[in-house]
C-alpha atoms as a PDB file:
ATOM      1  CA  UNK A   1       0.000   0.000   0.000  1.00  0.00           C
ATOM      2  CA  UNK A   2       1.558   3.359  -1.270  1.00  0.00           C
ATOM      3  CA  UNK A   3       0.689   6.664   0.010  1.00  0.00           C
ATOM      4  CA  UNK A   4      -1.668   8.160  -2.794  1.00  0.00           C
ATOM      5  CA  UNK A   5      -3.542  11.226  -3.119  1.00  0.00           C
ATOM      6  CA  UNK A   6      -7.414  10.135  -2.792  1.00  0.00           C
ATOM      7  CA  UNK A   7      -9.659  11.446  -4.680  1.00  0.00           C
ATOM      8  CA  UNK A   8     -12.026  14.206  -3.113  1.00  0.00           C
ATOM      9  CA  UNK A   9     -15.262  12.104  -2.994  1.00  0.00           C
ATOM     10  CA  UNK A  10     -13.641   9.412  -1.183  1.00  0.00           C
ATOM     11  CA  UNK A  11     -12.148  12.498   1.589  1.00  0.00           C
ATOM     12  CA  UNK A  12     -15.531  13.502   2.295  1.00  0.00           C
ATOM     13  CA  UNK A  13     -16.995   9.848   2.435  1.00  0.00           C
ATOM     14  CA  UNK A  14     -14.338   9.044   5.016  1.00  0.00           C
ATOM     15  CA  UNK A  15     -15.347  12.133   6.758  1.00  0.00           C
ATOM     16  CA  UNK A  16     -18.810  11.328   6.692  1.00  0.00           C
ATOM     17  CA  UNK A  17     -18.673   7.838   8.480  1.00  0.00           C
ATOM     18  CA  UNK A  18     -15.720   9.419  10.878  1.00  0.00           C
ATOM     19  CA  UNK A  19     -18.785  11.842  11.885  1.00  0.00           C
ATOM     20  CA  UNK A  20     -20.962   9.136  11.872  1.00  0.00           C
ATOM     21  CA  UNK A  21     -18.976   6.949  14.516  1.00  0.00           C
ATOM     22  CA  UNK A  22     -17.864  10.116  16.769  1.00  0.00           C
ATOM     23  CA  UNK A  23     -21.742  10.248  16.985  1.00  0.00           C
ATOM     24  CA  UNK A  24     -22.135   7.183  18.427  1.00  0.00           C
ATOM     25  CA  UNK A  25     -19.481   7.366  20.396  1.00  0.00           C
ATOM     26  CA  UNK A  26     -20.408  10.649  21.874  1.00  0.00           C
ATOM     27  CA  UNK A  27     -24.015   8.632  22.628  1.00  0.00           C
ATOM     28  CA  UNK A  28     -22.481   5.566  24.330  1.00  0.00           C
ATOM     29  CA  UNK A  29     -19.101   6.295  25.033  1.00  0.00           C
ATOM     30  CA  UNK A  30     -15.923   3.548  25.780  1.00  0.00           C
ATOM     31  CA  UNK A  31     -16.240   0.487  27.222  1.00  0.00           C
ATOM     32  CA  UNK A  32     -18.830  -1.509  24.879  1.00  0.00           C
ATOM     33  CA  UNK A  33     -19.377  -4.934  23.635  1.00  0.00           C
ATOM     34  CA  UNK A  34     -18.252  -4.343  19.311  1.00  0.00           C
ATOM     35  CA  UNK A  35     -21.697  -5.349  18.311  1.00  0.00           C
ATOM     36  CA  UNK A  36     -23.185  -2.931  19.906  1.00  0.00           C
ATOM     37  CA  UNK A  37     -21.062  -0.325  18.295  1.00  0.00           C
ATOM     38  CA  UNK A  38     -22.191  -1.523  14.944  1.00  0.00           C
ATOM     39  CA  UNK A  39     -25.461  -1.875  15.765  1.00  0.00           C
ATOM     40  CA  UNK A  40     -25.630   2.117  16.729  1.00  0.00           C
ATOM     41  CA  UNK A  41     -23.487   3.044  13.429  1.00  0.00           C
ATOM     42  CA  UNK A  42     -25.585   1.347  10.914  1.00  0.00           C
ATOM     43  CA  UNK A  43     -28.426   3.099  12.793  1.00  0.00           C
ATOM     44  CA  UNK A  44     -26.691   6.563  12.082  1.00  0.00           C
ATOM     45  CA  UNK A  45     -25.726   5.530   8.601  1.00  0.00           C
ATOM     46  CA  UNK A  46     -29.388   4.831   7.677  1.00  0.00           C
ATOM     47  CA  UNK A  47     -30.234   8.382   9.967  1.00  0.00           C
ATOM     48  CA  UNK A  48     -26.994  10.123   7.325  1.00  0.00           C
ATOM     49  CA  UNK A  49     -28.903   8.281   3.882  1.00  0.00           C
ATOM     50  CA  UNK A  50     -24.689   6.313   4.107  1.00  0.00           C
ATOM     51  CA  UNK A  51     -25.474   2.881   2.245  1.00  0.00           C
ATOM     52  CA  UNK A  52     -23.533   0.186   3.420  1.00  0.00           C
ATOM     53  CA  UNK A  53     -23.552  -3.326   3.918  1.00  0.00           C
ATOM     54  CA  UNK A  54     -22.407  -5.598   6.778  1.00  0.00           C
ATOM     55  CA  UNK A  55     -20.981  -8.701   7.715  1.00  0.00           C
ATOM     56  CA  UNK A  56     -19.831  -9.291   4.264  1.00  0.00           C
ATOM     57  CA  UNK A  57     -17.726 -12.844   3.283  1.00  0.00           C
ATOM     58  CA  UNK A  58     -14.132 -12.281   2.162  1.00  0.00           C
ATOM     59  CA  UNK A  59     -13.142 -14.726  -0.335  1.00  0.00           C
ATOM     60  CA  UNK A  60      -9.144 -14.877  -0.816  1.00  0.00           C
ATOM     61  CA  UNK A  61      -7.540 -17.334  -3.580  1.00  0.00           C
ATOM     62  CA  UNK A  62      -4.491 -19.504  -2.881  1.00  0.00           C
ATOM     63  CA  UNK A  63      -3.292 -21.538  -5.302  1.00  0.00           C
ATOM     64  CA  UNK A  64      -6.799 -22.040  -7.569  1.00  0.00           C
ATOM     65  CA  UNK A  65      -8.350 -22.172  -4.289  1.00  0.00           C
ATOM     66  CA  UNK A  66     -11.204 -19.869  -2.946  1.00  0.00           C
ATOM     67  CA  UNK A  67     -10.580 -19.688   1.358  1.00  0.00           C
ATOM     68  CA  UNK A  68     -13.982 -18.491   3.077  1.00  0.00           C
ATOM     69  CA  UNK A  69     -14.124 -17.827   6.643  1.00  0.00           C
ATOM     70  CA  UNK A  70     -13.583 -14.538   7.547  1.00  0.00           C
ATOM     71  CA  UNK A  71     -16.102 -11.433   7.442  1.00  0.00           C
ATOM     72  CA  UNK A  72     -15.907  -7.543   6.938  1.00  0.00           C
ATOM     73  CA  UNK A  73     -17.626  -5.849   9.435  1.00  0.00           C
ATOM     74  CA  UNK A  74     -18.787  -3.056   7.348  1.00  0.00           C
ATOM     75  CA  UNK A  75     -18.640  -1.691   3.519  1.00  0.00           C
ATOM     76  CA  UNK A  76     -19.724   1.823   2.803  1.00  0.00           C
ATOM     77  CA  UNK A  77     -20.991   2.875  -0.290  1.00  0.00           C
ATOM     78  CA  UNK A  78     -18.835  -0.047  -2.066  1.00  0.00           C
ATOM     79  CA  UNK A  79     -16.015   1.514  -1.544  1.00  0.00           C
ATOM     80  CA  UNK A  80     -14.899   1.886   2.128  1.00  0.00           C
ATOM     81  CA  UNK A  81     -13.873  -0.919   4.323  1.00  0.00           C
ATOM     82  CA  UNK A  82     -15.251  -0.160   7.672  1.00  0.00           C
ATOM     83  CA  UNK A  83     -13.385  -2.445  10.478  1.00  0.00           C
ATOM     84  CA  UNK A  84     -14.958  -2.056  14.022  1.00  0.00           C
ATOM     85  CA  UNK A  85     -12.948  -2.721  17.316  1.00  0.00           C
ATOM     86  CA  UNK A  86     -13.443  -2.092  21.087  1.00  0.00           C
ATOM     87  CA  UNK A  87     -10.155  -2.587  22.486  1.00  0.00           C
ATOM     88  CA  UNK A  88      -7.621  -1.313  24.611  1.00  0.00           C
ATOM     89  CA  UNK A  89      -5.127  -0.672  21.646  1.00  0.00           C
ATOM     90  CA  UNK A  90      -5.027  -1.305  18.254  1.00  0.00           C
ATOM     91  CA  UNK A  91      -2.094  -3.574  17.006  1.00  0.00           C
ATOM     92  CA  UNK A  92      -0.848  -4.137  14.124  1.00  0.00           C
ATOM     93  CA  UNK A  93      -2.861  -7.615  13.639  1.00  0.00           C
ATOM     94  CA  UNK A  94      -5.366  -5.387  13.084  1.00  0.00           C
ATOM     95  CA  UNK A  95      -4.337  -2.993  10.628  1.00  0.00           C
ATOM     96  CA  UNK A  96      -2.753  -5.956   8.661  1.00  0.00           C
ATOM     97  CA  UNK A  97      -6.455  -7.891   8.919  1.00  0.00           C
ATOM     98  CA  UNK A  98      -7.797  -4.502   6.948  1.00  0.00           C
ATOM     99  CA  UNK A  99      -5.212  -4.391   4.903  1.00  0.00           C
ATOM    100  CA  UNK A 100      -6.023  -8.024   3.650  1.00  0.00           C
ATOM    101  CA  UNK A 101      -9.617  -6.779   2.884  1.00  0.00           C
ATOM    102  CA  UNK A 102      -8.626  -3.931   1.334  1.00  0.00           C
ATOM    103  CA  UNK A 103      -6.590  -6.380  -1.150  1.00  0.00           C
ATOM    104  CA  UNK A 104      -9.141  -8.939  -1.294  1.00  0.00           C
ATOM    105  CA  UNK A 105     -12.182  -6.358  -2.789  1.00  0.00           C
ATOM    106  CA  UNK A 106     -10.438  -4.356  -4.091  1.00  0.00           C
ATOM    107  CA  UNK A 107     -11.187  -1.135  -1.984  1.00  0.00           C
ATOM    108  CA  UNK A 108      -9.416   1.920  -2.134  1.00  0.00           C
ATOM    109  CA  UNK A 109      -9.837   2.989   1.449  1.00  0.00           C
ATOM    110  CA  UNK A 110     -10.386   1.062   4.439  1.00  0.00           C
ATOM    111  CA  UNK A 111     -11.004   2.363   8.412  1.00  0.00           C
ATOM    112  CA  UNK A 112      -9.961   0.793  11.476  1.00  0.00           C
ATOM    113  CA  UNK A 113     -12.436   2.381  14.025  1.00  0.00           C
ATOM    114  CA  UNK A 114     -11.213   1.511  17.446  1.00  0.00           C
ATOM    115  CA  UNK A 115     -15.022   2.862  20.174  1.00  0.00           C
ATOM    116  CA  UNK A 116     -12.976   1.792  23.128  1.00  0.00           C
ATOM    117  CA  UNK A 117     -11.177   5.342  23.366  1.00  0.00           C
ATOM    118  CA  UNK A 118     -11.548   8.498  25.317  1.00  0.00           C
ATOM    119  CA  UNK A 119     -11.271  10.645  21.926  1.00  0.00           C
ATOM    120  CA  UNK A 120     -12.472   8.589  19.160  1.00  0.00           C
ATOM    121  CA  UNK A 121     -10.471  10.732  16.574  1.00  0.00           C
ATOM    122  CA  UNK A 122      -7.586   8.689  18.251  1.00  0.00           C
ATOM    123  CA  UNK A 123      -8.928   5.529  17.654  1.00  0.00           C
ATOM    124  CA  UNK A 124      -9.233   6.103  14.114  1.00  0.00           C
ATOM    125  CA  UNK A 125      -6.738   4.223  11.752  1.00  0.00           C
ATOM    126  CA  UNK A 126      -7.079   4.704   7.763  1.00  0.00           C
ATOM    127  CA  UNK A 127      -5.474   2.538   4.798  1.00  0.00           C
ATOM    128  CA  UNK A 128      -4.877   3.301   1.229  1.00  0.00           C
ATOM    129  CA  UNK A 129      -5.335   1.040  -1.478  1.00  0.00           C
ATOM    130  CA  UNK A 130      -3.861   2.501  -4.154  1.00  0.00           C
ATOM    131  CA  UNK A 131      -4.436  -0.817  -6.524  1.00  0.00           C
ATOM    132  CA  UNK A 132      -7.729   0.115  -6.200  1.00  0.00           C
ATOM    133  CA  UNK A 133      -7.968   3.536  -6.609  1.00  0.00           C
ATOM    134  CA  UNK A 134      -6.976   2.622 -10.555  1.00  0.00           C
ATOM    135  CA  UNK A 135      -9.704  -0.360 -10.797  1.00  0.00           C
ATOM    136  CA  UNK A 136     -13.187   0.047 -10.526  1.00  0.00           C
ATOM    137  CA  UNK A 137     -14.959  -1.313  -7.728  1.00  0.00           C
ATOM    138  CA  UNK A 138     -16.791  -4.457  -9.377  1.00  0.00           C
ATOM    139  CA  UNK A 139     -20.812  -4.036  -9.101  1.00  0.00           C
ATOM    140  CA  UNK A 140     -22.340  -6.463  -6.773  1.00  0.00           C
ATOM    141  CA  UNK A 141     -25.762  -6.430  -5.186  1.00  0.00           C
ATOM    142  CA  UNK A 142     -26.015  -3.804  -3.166  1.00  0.00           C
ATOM    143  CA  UNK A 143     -28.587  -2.377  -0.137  1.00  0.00           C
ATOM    144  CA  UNK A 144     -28.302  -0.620   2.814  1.00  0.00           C
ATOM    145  CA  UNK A 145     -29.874  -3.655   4.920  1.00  0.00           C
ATOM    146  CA  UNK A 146     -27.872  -6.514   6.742  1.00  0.00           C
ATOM    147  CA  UNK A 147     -26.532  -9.334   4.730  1.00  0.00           C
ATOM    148  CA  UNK A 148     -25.825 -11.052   8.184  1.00  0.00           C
END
Protein backbone atom coordinates (compact mmCIF):
# COMPACT_ATOMS: atom_id res chain seq x y z
CA UNK A 1 0.00 0.00 0.00
CA UNK A 2 1.56 3.36 -1.27
CA UNK A 3 0.69 6.66 0.01
CA UNK A 4 -1.67 8.16 -2.79
CA UNK A 5 -3.54 11.23 -3.12
CA UNK A 6 -7.41 10.13 -2.79
CA UNK A 7 -9.66 11.45 -4.68
CA UNK A 8 -12.03 14.21 -3.11
CA UNK A 9 -15.26 12.10 -2.99
CA UNK A 10 -13.64 9.41 -1.18
CA UNK A 11 -12.15 12.50 1.59
CA UNK A 12 -15.53 13.50 2.30
CA UNK A 13 -17.00 9.85 2.43
CA UNK A 14 -14.34 9.04 5.02
CA UNK A 15 -15.35 12.13 6.76
CA UNK A 16 -18.81 11.33 6.69
CA UNK A 17 -18.67 7.84 8.48
CA UNK A 18 -15.72 9.42 10.88
CA UNK A 19 -18.79 11.84 11.88
CA UNK A 20 -20.96 9.14 11.87
CA UNK A 21 -18.98 6.95 14.52
CA UNK A 22 -17.86 10.12 16.77
CA UNK A 23 -21.74 10.25 16.98
CA UNK A 24 -22.13 7.18 18.43
CA UNK A 25 -19.48 7.37 20.40
CA UNK A 26 -20.41 10.65 21.87
CA UNK A 27 -24.02 8.63 22.63
CA UNK A 28 -22.48 5.57 24.33
CA UNK A 29 -19.10 6.30 25.03
CA UNK A 30 -15.92 3.55 25.78
CA UNK A 31 -16.24 0.49 27.22
CA UNK A 32 -18.83 -1.51 24.88
CA UNK A 33 -19.38 -4.93 23.63
CA UNK A 34 -18.25 -4.34 19.31
CA UNK A 35 -21.70 -5.35 18.31
CA UNK A 36 -23.19 -2.93 19.91
CA UNK A 37 -21.06 -0.32 18.30
CA UNK A 38 -22.19 -1.52 14.94
CA UNK A 39 -25.46 -1.87 15.77
CA UNK A 40 -25.63 2.12 16.73
CA UNK A 41 -23.49 3.04 13.43
CA UNK A 42 -25.59 1.35 10.91
CA UNK A 43 -28.43 3.10 12.79
CA UNK A 44 -26.69 6.56 12.08
CA UNK A 45 -25.73 5.53 8.60
CA UNK A 46 -29.39 4.83 7.68
CA UNK A 47 -30.23 8.38 9.97
CA UNK A 48 -26.99 10.12 7.33
CA UNK A 49 -28.90 8.28 3.88
CA UNK A 50 -24.69 6.31 4.11
CA UNK A 51 -25.47 2.88 2.25
CA UNK A 52 -23.53 0.19 3.42
CA UNK A 53 -23.55 -3.33 3.92
CA UNK A 54 -22.41 -5.60 6.78
CA UNK A 55 -20.98 -8.70 7.71
CA UNK A 56 -19.83 -9.29 4.26
CA UNK A 57 -17.73 -12.84 3.28
CA UNK A 58 -14.13 -12.28 2.16
CA UNK A 59 -13.14 -14.73 -0.33
CA UNK A 60 -9.14 -14.88 -0.82
CA UNK A 61 -7.54 -17.33 -3.58
CA UNK A 62 -4.49 -19.50 -2.88
CA UNK A 63 -3.29 -21.54 -5.30
CA UNK A 64 -6.80 -22.04 -7.57
CA UNK A 65 -8.35 -22.17 -4.29
CA UNK A 66 -11.20 -19.87 -2.95
CA UNK A 67 -10.58 -19.69 1.36
CA UNK A 68 -13.98 -18.49 3.08
CA UNK A 69 -14.12 -17.83 6.64
CA UNK A 70 -13.58 -14.54 7.55
CA UNK A 71 -16.10 -11.43 7.44
CA UNK A 72 -15.91 -7.54 6.94
CA UNK A 73 -17.63 -5.85 9.43
CA UNK A 74 -18.79 -3.06 7.35
CA UNK A 75 -18.64 -1.69 3.52
CA UNK A 76 -19.72 1.82 2.80
CA UNK A 77 -20.99 2.88 -0.29
CA UNK A 78 -18.83 -0.05 -2.07
CA UNK A 79 -16.01 1.51 -1.54
CA UNK A 80 -14.90 1.89 2.13
CA UNK A 81 -13.87 -0.92 4.32
CA UNK A 82 -15.25 -0.16 7.67
CA UNK A 83 -13.38 -2.45 10.48
CA UNK A 84 -14.96 -2.06 14.02
CA UNK A 85 -12.95 -2.72 17.32
CA UNK A 86 -13.44 -2.09 21.09
CA UNK A 87 -10.15 -2.59 22.49
CA UNK A 88 -7.62 -1.31 24.61
CA UNK A 89 -5.13 -0.67 21.65
CA UNK A 90 -5.03 -1.30 18.25
CA UNK A 91 -2.09 -3.57 17.01
CA UNK A 92 -0.85 -4.14 14.12
CA UNK A 93 -2.86 -7.61 13.64
CA UNK A 94 -5.37 -5.39 13.08
CA UNK A 95 -4.34 -2.99 10.63
CA UNK A 96 -2.75 -5.96 8.66
CA UNK A 97 -6.45 -7.89 8.92
CA UNK A 98 -7.80 -4.50 6.95
CA UNK A 99 -5.21 -4.39 4.90
CA UNK A 100 -6.02 -8.02 3.65
CA UNK A 101 -9.62 -6.78 2.88
CA UNK A 102 -8.63 -3.93 1.33
CA UNK A 103 -6.59 -6.38 -1.15
CA UNK A 104 -9.14 -8.94 -1.29
CA UNK A 105 -12.18 -6.36 -2.79
CA UNK A 106 -10.44 -4.36 -4.09
CA UNK A 107 -11.19 -1.14 -1.98
CA UNK A 108 -9.42 1.92 -2.13
CA UNK A 109 -9.84 2.99 1.45
CA UNK A 110 -10.39 1.06 4.44
CA UNK A 111 -11.00 2.36 8.41
CA UNK A 112 -9.96 0.79 11.48
CA UNK A 113 -12.44 2.38 14.03
CA UNK A 114 -11.21 1.51 17.45
CA UNK A 115 -15.02 2.86 20.17
CA UNK A 116 -12.98 1.79 23.13
CA UNK A 117 -11.18 5.34 23.37
CA UNK A 118 -11.55 8.50 25.32
CA UNK A 119 -11.27 10.64 21.93
CA UNK A 120 -12.47 8.59 19.16
CA UNK A 121 -10.47 10.73 16.57
CA UNK A 122 -7.59 8.69 18.25
CA UNK A 123 -8.93 5.53 17.65
CA UNK A 124 -9.23 6.10 14.11
CA UNK A 125 -6.74 4.22 11.75
CA UNK A 126 -7.08 4.70 7.76
CA UNK A 127 -5.47 2.54 4.80
CA UNK A 128 -4.88 3.30 1.23
CA UNK A 129 -5.33 1.04 -1.48
CA UNK A 130 -3.86 2.50 -4.15
CA UNK A 131 -4.44 -0.82 -6.52
CA UNK A 132 -7.73 0.12 -6.20
CA UNK A 133 -7.97 3.54 -6.61
CA UNK A 134 -6.98 2.62 -10.55
CA UNK A 135 -9.70 -0.36 -10.80
CA UNK A 136 -13.19 0.05 -10.53
CA UNK A 137 -14.96 -1.31 -7.73
CA UNK A 138 -16.79 -4.46 -9.38
CA UNK A 139 -20.81 -4.04 -9.10
CA UNK A 140 -22.34 -6.46 -6.77
CA UNK A 141 -25.76 -6.43 -5.19
CA UNK A 142 -26.02 -3.80 -3.17
CA UNK A 143 -28.59 -2.38 -0.14
CA UNK A 144 -28.30 -0.62 2.81
CA UNK A 145 -29.87 -3.65 4.92
CA UNK A 146 -27.87 -6.51 6.74
CA UNK A 147 -26.53 -9.33 4.73
CA UNK A 148 -25.82 -11.05 8.18
Amino acid sequence: MQNRELPEALNQLSERIIGCAIEVHRALGPGLLERIYEEALVHEFGLQGIAFERQLPVTLKYKGVELIGQRMDLIVERQVVVELKAVEKVIDLHLAQLVGYLRAGPYPLGLVINFNVAALRTGVHRRINSRALVQPVPNTAFSSASSA
